[in-house]
C-alpha atoms as a PDB file:
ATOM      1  CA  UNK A   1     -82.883 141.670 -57.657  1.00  0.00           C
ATOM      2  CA  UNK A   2     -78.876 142.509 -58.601  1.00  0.00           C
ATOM      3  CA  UNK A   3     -78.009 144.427 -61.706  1.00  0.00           C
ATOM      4  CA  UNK A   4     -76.705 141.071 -62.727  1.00  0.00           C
ATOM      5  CA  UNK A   5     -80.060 138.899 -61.947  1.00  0.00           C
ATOM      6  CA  UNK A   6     -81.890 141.738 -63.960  1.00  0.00           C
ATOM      7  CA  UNK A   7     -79.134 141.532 -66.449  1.00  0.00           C
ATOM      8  CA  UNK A   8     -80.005 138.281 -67.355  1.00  0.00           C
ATOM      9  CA  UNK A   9     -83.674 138.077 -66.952  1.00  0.00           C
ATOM     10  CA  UNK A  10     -83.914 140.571 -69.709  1.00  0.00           C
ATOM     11  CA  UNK A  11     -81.197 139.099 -72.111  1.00  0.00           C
ATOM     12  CA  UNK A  12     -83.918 135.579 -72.112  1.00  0.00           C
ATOM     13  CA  UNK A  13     -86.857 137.735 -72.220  1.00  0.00           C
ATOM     14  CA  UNK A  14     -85.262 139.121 -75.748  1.00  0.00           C
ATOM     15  CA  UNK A  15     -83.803 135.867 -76.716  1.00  0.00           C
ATOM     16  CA  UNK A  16     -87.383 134.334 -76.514  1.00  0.00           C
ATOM     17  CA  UNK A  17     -89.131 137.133 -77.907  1.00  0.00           C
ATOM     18  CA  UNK A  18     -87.496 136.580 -81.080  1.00  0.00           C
ATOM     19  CA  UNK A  19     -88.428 132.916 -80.737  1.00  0.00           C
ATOM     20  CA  UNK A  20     -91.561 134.214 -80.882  1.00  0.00           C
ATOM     21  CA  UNK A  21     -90.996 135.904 -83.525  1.00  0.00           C
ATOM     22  CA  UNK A  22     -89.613 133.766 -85.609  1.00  0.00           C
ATOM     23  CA  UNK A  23     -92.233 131.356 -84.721  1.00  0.00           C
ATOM     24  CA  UNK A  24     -94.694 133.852 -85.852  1.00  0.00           C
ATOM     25  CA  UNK A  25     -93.485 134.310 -89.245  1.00  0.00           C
ATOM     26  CA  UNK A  26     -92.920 130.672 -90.323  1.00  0.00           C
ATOM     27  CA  UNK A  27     -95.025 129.404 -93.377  1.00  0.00           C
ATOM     28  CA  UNK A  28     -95.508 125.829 -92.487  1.00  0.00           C
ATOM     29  CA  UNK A  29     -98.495 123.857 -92.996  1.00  0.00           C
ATOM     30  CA  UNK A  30     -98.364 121.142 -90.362  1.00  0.00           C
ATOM     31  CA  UNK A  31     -97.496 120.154 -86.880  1.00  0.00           C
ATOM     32  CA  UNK A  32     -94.588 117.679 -88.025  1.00  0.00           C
ATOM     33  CA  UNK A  33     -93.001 120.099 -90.235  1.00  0.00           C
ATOM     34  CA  UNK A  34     -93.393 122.793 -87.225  1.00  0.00           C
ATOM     35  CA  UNK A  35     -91.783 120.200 -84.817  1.00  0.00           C
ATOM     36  CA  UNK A  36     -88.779 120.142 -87.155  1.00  0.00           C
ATOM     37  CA  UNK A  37     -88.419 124.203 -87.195  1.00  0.00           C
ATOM     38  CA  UNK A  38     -88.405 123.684 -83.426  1.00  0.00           C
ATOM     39  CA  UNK A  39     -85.540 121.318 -83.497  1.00  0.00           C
ATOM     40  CA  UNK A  40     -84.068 123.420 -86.002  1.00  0.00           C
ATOM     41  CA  UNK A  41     -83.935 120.483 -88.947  1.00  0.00           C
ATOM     42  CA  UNK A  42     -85.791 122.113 -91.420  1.00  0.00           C
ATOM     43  CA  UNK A  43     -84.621 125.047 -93.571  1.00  0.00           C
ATOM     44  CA  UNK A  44     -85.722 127.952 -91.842  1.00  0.00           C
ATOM     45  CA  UNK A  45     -84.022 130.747 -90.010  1.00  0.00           C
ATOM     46  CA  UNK A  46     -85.414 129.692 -86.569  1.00  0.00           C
ATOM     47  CA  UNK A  47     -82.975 129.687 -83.491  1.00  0.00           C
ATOM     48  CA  UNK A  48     -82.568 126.087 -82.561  1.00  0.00           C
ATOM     49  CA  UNK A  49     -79.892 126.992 -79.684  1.00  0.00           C
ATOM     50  CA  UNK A  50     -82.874 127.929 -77.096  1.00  0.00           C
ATOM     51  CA  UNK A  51     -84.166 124.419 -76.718  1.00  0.00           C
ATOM     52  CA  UNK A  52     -84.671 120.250 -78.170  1.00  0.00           C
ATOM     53  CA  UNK A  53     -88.233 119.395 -78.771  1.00  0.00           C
ATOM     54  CA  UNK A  54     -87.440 115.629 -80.273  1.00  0.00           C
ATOM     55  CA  UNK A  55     -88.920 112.811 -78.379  1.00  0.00           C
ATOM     56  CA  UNK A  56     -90.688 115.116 -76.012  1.00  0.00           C
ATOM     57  CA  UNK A  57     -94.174 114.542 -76.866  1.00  0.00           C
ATOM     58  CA  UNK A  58     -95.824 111.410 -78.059  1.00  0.00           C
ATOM     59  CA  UNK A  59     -97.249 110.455 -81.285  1.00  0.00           C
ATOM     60  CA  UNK A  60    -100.885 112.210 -81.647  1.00  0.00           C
ATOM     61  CA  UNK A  61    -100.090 114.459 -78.727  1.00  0.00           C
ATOM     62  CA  UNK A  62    -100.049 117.319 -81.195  1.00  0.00           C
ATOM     63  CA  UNK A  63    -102.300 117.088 -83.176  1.00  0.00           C
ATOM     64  CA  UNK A  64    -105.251 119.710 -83.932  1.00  0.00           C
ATOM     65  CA  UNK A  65    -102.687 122.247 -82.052  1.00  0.00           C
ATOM     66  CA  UNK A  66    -101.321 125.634 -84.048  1.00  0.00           C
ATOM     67  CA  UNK A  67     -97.727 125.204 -86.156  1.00  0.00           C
ATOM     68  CA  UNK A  68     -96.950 128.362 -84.289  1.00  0.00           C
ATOM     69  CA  UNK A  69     -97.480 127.392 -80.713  1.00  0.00           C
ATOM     70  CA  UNK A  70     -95.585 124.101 -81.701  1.00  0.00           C
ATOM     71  CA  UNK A  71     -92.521 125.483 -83.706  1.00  0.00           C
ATOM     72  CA  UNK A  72     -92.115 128.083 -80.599  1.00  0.00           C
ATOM     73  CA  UNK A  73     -91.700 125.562 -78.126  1.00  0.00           C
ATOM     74  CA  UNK A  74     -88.107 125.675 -76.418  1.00  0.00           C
ATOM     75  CA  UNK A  75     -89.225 122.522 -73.528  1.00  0.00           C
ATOM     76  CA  UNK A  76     -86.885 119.922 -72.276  1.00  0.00           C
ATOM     77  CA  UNK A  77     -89.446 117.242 -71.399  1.00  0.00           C
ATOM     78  CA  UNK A  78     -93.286 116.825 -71.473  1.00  0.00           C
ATOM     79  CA  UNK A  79     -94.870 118.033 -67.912  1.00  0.00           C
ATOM     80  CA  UNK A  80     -98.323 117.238 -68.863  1.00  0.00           C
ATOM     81  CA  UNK A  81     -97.464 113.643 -69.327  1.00  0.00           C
ATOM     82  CA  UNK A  82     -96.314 113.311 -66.010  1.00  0.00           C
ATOM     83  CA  UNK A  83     -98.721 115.618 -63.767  1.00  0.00           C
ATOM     84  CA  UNK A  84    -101.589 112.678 -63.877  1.00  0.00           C
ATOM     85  CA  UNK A  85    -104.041 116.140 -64.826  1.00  0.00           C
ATOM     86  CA  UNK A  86    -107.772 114.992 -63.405  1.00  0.00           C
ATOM     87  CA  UNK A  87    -110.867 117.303 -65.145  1.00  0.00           C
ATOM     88  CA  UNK A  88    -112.001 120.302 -63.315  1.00  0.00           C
ATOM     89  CA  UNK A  89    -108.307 120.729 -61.841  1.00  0.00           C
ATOM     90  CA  UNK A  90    -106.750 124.209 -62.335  1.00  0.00           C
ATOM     91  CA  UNK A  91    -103.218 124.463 -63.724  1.00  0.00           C
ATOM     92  CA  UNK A  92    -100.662 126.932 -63.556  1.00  0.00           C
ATOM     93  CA  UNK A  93     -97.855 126.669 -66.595  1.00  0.00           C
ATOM     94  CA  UNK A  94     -94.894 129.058 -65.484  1.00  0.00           C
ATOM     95  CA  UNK A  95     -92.804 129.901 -68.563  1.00  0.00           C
ATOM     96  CA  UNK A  96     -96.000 129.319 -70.869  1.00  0.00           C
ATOM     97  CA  UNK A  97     -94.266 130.720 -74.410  1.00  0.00           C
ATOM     98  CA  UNK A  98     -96.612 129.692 -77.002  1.00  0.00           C
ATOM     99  CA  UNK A  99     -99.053 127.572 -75.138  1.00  0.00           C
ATOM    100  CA  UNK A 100     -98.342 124.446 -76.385  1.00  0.00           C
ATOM    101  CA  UNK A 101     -98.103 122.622 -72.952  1.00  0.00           C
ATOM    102  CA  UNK A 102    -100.985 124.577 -71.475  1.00  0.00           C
ATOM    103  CA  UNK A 103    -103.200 123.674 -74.293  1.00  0.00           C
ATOM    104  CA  UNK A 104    -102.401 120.272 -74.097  1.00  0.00           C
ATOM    105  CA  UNK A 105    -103.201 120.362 -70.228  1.00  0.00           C
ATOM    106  CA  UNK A 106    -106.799 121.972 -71.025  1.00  0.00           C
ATOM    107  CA  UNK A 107    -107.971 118.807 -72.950  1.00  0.00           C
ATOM    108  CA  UNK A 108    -107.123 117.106 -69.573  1.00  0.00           C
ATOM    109  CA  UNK A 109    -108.897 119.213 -67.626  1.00  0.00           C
ATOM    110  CA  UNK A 110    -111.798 119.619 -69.888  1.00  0.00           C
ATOM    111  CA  UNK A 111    -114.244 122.234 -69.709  1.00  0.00           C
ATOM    112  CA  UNK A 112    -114.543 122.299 -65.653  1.00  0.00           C
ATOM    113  CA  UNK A 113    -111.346 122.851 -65.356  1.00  0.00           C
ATOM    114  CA  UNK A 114    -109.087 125.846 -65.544  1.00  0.00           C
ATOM    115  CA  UNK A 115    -105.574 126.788 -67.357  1.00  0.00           C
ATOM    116  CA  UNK A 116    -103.086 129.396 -66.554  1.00  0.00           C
ATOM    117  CA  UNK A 117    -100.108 130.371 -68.697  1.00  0.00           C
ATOM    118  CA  UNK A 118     -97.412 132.544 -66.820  1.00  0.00           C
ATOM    119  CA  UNK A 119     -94.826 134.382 -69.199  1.00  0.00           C
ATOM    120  CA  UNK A 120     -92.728 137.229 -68.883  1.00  0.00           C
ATOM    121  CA  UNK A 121     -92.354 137.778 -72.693  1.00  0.00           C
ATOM    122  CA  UNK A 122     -95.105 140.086 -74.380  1.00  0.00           C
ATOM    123  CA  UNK A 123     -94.199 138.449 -77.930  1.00  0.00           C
ATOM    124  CA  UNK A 124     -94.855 134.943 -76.388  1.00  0.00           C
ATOM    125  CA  UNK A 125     -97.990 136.419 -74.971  1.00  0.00           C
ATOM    126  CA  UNK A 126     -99.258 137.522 -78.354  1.00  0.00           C
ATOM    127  CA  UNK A 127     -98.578 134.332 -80.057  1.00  0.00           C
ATOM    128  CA  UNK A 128    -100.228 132.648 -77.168  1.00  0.00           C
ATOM    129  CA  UNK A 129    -103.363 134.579 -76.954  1.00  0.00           C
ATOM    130  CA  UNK A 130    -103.715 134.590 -80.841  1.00  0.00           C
ATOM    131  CA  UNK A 131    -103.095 130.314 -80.767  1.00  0.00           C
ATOM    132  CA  UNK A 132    -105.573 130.028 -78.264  1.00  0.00           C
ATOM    133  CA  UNK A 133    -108.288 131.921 -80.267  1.00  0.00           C
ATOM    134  CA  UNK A 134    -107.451 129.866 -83.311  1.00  0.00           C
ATOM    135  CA  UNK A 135    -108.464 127.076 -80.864  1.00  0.00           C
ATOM    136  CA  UNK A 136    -111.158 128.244 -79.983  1.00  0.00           C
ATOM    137  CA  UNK A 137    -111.000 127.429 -76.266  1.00  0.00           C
ATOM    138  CA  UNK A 138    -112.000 129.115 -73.163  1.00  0.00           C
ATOM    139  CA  UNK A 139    -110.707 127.352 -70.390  1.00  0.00           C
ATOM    140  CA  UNK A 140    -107.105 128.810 -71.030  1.00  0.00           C
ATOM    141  CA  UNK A 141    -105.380 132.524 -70.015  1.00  0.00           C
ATOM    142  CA  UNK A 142    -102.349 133.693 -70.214  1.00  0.00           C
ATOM    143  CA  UNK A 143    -101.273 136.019 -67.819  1.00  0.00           C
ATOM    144  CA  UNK A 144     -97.944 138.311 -67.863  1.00  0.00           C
ATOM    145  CA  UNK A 145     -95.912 138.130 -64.801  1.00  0.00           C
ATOM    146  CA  UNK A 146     -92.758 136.519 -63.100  1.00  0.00           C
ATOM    147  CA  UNK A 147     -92.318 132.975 -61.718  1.00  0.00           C
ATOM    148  CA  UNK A 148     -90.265 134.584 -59.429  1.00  0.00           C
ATOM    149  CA  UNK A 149     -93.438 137.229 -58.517  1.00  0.00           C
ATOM    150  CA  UNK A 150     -96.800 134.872 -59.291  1.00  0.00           C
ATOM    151  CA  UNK A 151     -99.294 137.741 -59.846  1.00  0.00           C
ATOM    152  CA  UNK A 152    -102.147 134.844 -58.144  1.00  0.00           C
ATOM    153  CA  UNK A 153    -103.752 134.314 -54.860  1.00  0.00           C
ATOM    154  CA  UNK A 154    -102.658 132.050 -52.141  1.00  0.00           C
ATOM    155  CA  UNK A 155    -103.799 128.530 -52.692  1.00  0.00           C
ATOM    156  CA  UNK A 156    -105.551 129.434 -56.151  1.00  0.00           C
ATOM    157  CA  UNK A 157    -104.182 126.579 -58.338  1.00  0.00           C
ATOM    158  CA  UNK A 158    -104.210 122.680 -57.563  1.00  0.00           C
ATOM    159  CA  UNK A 159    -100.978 121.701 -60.331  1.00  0.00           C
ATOM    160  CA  UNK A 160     -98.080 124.149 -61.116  1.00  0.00           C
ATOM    161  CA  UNK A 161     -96.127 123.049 -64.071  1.00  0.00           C
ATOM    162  CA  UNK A 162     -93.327 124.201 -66.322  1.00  0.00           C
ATOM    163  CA  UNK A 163     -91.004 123.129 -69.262  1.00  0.00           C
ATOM    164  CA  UNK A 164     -87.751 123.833 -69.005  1.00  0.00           C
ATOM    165  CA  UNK A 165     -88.049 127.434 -67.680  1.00  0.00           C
ATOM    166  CA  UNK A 166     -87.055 127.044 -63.711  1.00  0.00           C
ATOM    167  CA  UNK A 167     -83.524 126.771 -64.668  1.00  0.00           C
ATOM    168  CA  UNK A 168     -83.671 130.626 -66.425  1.00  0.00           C
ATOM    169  CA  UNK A 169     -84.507 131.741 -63.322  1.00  0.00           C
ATOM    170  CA  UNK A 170     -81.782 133.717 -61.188  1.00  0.00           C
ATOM    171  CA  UNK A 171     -83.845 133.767 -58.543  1.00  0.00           C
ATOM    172  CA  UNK A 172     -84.814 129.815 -57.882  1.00  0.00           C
ATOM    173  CA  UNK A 173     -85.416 130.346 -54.401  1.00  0.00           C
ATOM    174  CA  UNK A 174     -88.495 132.844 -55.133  1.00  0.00           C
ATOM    175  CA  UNK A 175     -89.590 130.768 -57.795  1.00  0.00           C
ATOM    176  CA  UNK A 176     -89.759 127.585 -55.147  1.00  0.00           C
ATOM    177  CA  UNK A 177     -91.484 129.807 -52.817  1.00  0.00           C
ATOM    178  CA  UNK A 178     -94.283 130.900 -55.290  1.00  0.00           C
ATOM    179  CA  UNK A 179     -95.014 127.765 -56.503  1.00  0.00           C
ATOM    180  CA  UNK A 180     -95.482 126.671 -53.086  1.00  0.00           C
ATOM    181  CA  UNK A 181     -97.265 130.007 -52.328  1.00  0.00           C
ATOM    182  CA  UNK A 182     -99.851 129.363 -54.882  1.00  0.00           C
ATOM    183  CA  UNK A 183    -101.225 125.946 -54.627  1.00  0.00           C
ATOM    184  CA  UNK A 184    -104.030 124.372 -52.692  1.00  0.00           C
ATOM    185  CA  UNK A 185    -103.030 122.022 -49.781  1.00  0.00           C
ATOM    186  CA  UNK A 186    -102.241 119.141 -51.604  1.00  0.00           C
ATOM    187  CA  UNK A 187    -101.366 119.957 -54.256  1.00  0.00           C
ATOM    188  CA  UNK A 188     -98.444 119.007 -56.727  1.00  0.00           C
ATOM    189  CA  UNK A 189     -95.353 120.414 -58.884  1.00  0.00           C
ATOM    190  CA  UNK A 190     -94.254 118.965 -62.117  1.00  0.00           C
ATOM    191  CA  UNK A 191     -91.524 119.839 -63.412  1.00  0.00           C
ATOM    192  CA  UNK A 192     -89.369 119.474 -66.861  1.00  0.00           C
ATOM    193  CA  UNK A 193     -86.421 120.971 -66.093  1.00  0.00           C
ATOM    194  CA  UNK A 194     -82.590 120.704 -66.742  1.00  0.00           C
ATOM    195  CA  UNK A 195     -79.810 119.334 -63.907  1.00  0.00           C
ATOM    196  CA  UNK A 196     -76.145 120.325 -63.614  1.00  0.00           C
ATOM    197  CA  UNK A 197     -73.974 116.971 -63.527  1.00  0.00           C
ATOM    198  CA  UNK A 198     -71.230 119.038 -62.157  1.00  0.00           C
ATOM    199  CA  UNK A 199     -70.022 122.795 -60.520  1.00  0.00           C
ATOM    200  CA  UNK A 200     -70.868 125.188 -62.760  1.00  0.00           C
ATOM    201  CA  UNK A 201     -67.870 127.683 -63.454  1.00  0.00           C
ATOM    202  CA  UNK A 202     -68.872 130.961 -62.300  1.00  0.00           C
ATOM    203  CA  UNK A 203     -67.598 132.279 -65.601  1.00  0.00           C
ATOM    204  CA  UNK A 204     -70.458 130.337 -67.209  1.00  0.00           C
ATOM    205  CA  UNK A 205     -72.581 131.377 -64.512  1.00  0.00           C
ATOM    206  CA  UNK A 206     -72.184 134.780 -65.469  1.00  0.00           C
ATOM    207  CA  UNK A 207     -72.998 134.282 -69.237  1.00  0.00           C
ATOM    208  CA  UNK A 208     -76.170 135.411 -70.196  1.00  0.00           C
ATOM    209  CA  UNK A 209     -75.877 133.598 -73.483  1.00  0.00           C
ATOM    210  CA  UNK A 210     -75.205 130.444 -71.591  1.00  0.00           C
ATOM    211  CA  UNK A 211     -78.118 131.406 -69.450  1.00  0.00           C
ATOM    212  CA  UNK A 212     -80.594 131.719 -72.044  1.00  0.00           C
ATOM    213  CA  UNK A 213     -79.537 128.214 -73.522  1.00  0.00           C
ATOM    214  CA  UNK A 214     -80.526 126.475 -70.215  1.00  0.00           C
ATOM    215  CA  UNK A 215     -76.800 125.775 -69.154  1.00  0.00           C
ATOM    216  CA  UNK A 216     -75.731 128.612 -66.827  1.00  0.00           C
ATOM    217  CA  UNK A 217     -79.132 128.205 -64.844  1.00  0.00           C
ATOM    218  CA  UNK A 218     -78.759 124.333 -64.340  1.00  0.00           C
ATOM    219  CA  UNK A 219     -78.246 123.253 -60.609  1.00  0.00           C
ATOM    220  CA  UNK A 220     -76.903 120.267 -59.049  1.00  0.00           C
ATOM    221  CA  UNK A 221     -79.394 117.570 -57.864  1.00  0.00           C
ATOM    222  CA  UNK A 222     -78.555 118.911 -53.691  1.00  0.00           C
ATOM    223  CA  UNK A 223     -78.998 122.037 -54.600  1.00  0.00           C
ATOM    224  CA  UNK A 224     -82.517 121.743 -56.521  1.00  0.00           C
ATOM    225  CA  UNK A 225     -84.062 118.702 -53.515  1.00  0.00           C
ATOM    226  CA  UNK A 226     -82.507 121.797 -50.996  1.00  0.00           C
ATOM    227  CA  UNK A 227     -84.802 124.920 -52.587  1.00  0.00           C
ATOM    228  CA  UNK A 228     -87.777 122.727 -52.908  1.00  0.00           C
ATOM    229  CA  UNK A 229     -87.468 121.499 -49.425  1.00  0.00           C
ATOM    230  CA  UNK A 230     -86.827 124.460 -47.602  1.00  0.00           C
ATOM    231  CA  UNK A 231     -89.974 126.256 -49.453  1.00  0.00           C
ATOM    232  CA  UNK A 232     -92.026 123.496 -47.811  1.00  0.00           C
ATOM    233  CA  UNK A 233     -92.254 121.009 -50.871  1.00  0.00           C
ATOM    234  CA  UNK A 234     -92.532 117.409 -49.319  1.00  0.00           C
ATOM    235  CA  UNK A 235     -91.918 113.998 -51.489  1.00  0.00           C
ATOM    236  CA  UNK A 236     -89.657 115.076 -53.919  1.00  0.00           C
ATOM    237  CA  UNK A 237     -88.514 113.055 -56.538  1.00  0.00           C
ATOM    238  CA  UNK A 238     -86.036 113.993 -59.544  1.00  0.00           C
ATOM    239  CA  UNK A 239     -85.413 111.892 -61.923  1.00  0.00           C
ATOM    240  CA  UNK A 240     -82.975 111.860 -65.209  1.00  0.00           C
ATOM    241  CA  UNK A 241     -85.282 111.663 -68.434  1.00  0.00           C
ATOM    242  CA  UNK A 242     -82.260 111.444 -70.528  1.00  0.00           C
ATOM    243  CA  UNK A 243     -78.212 110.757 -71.150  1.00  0.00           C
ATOM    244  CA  UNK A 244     -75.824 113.931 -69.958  1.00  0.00           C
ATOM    245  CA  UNK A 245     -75.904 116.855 -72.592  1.00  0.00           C
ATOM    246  CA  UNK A 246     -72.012 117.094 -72.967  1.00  0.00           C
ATOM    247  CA  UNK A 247     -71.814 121.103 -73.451  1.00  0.00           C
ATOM    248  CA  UNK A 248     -69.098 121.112 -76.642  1.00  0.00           C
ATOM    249  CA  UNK A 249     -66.765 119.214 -73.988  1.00  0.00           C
ATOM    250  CA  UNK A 250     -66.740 122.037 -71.935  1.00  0.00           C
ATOM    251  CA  UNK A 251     -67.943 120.675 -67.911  1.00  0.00           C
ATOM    252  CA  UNK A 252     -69.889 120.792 -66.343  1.00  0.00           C
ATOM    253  CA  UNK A 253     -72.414 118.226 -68.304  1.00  0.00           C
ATOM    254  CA  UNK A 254     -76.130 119.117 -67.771  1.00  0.00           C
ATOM    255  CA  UNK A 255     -79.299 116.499 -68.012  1.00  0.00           C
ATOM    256  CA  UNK A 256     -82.768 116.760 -68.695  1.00  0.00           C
ATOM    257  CA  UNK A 257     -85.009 115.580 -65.338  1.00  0.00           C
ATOM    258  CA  UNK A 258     -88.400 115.556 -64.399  1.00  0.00           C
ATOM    259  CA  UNK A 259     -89.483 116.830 -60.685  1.00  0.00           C
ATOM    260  CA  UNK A 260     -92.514 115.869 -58.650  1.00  0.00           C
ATOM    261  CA  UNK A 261     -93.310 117.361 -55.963  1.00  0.00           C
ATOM    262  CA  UNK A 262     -96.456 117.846 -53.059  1.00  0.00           C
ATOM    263  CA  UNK A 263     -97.555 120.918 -50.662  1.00  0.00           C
ATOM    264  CA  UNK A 264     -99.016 119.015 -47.597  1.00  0.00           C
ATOM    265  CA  UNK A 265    -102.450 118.630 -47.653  1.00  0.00           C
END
């Protein structure tokens, strides 16, 4: 890793640890009111610049879940919706933060089946661990580690997903060739991620602010099919979820997409 990689991996590792934080602290008493600290319409002094959580999961999805695992959420999309998760199937979330997509993955796995969460962020860890014992549930760990370094076997996991994390990575080749590293023959990657539109500027590219805010990181559509592919990912499909995300007129645009794809069997 460069001075500049590391450089950056440990400005998001702070910016989400006060996410974390903040998330912590908050003295809401519901899931919708938590949904609008995430989205940063409610008065409260949580960091909205890290992530949009409107839209992203459907009516009922929520519910039951911790405020705090829900107001720390910093996704781009809903993986879970989109990974077709069968019962007894182990998952691997990389970029877990507060749980909230890896708890909603262990009611589709049920009891048989087996959740990971993946985060380098001890403050994210800590709000994880503590949501999941409000919960209640077993089926569900979080682990710290790198998606760039998966601290798992070979073949251990039949569904890798992640929420808008893969683009903080300045390493995406190492974070292709984990994923691919880790799951069973067969198995499948779901990603909710976020797509550059255009060439980023290598000034932005060397932000870590515009890092952390899932701009820098972004990568054009050639670029993303290209890692995938050459870690051994076959069938790949990446599609837009939503319009361009016009960055304060400033190019290149970025979009929101969601990525499927399969290790041969």
């Amino acid at each position: 890793m460069t001075d500049d990689q590391a450089e950056i991996k440990e400005y998001v590792r702070q910016r989400y640890g006060e996410r974390a934080r903040q998330a912590s602290q908050l003295k809401v008493l519901n899931v919708e009111e938590a949904a609008c600290c995430a989205e940063g319409t409610c008065e409260t002094d949580m960091d909205d610049s890290l992530g949009s959580f409107s839209n992203l999961y459907v009516q009922g999805e929520l519910e039951g879940l911790p405020v705090e695992a829900v107001a720390a959420s910093a996704g781009c999309g809903n993986p879970t919706a989109l990974a077709g998760l069968k019962a007894g199937e182990c998952v691997l979330d990389l970029g877990s933060g507060g749980g909230i997509d890896c708890f909603l993955a262990a009611r589709q796995v049920g009891p048989k089946g087996h959740v990971i969460g993946l985060d380098m962020t001890p403050d994210m860890l800590a709000l994880a661990r503590r949501n999941a014992k409000t919960l209640g549930i077993s089926n569900v760990e979080f682990v710290e580690g790198y998606i760039e370094d998966i601290p798992l076997p070979e073949a251990s996991v039949d569904v890798v997903i992640s929420n808008c994390v893969v683009c903080l990575s300045p390493d995406k080749e190492a974070v292709a060739r984990e994923a691919f590293r880790v799951l069973s023959p067969g198995g499948r990657l779901h990603l909710s991620d976020i797509m550059a539109l255009g060439p980023m500027p290598q000034g932005m590219r060397d932000d870590p602010q515009k890092w952390a805010i899932c701009v820098s990181g972004a990568e054009e559509r050639e670029t993303y099919l290209g890692r995938l592919s050459e870690a051994g990912f076959r069938d790949i499909d990446i599609t837009e979820e939503g319009g361009p995300r016009s960055q304060e007129g400033r190019l290149p645009d970025v979009t929101s997409v969601k990525v499927i794809a399969y290790k041969p069997a």
